[in-house]
C-alpha atoms as a PDB file:
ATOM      1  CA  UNK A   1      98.332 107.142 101.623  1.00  0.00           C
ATOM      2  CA  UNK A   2     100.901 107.239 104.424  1.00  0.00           C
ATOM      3  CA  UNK A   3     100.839 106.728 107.719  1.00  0.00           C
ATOM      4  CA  UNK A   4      99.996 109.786 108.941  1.00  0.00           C
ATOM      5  CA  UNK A   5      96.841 109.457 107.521  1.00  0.00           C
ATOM      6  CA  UNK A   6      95.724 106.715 108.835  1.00  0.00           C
ATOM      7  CA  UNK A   7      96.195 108.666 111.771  1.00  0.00           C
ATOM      8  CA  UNK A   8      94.348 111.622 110.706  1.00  0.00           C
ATOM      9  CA  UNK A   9      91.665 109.302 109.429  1.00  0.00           C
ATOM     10  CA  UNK A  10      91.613 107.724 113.294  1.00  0.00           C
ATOM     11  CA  UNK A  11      90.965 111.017 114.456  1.00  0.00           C
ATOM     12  CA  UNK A  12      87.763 111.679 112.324  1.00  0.00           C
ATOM     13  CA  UNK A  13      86.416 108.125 112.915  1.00  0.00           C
ATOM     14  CA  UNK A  14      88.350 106.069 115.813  1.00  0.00           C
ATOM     15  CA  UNK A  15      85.817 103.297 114.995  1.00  0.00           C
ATOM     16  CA  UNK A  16      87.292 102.681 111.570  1.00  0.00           C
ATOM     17  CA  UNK A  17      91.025 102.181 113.096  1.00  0.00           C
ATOM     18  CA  UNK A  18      91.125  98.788 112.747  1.00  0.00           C
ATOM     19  CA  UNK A  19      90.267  98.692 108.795  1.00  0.00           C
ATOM     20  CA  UNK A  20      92.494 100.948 107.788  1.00  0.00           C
ATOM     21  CA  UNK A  21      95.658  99.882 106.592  1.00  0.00           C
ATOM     22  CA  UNK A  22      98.788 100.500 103.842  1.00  0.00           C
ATOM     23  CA  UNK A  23      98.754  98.687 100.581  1.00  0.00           C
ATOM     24  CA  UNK A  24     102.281  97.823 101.543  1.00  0.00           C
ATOM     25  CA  UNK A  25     100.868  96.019 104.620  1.00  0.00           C
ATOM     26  CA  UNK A  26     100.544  92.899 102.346  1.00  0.00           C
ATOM     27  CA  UNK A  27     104.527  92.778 102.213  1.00  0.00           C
ATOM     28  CA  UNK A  28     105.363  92.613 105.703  1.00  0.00           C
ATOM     29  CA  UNK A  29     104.166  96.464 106.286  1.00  0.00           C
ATOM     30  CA  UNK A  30     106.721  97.930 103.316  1.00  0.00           C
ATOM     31  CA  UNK A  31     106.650 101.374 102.681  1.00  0.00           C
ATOM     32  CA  UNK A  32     105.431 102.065  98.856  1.00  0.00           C
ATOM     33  CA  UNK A  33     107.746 104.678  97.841  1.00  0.00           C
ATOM     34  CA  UNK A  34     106.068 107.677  95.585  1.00  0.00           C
ATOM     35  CA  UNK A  35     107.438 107.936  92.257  1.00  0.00           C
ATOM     36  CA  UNK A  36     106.424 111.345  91.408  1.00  0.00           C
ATOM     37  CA  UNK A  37     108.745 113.038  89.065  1.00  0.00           C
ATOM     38  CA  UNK A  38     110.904 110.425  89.292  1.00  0.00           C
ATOM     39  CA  UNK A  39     112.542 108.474  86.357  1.00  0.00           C
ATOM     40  CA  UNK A  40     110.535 105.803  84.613  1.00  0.00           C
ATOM     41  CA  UNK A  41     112.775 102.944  86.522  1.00  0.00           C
ATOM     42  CA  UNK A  42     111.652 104.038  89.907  1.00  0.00           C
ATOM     43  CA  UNK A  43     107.720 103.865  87.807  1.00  0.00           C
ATOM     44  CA  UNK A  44     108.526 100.293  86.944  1.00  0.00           C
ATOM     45  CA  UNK A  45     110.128  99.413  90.548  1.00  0.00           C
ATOM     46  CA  UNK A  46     106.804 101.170  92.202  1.00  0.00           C
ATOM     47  CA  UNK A  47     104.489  99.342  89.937  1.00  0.00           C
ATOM     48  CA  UNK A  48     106.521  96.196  90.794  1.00  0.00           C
ATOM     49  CA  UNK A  49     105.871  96.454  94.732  1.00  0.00           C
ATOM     50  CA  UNK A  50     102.126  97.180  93.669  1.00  0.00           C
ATOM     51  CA  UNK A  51     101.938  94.265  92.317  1.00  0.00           C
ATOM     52  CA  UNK A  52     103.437  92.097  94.447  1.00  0.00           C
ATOM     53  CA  UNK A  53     101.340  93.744  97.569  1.00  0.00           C
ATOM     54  CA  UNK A  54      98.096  93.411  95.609  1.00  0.00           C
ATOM     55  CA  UNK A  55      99.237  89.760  95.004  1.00  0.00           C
ATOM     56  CA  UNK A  56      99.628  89.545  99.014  1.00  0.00           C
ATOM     57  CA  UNK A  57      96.586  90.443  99.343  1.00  0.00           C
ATOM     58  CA  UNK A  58      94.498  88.247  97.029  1.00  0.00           C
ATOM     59  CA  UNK A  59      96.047  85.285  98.435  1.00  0.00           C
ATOM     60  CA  UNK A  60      94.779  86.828 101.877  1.00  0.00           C
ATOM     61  CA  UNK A  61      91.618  86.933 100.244  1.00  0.00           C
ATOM     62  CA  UNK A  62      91.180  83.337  98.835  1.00  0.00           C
ATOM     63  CA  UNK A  63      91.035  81.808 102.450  1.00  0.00           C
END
C-alpha cells in the first residue's frame, strides 16, 4: 500500500482515517520499497525492512 491509498481509502470511509497506516510506520514512517522484478538482493533487503517494521510493531503491541 502507499500513501495514496490511504488517501483514497479516506475518501471512501473518512471515519477509518485514523487506523490506517504504512507497515513502514513502525520504523519512523520508512517507505517499504517494492521489489518487483527486481534482483533477489533488493528481495532480501525488502524482506529485511519487513521484518524489522513487523518487529516495531510487536513491541508496540506488548504494552
Amino acid at each position: 500500500m502507499e500513501r495514496n491509498h490511504i488517501e483514497h481509502i479516506s475518501q471512501l470511509a473518512p471515519e477509518v482515517r485514523g487506523k490506517i497506516m504504512l507497515f513502514g510506520h513502525w520504523l519512523g514512517e520508512k517507505e517499504i520499497p517494492d521489489p518487483y522484478k527486481k534482483s533477489e538482493e533488493a528481495f532480501v533487503s525488502v524482506f529485511n525492512i519487513i521484518q524489522q517494521s513487523a518487529e516495531g510493531w510487536v513491541s508496540k503491541l506488548s504494552i
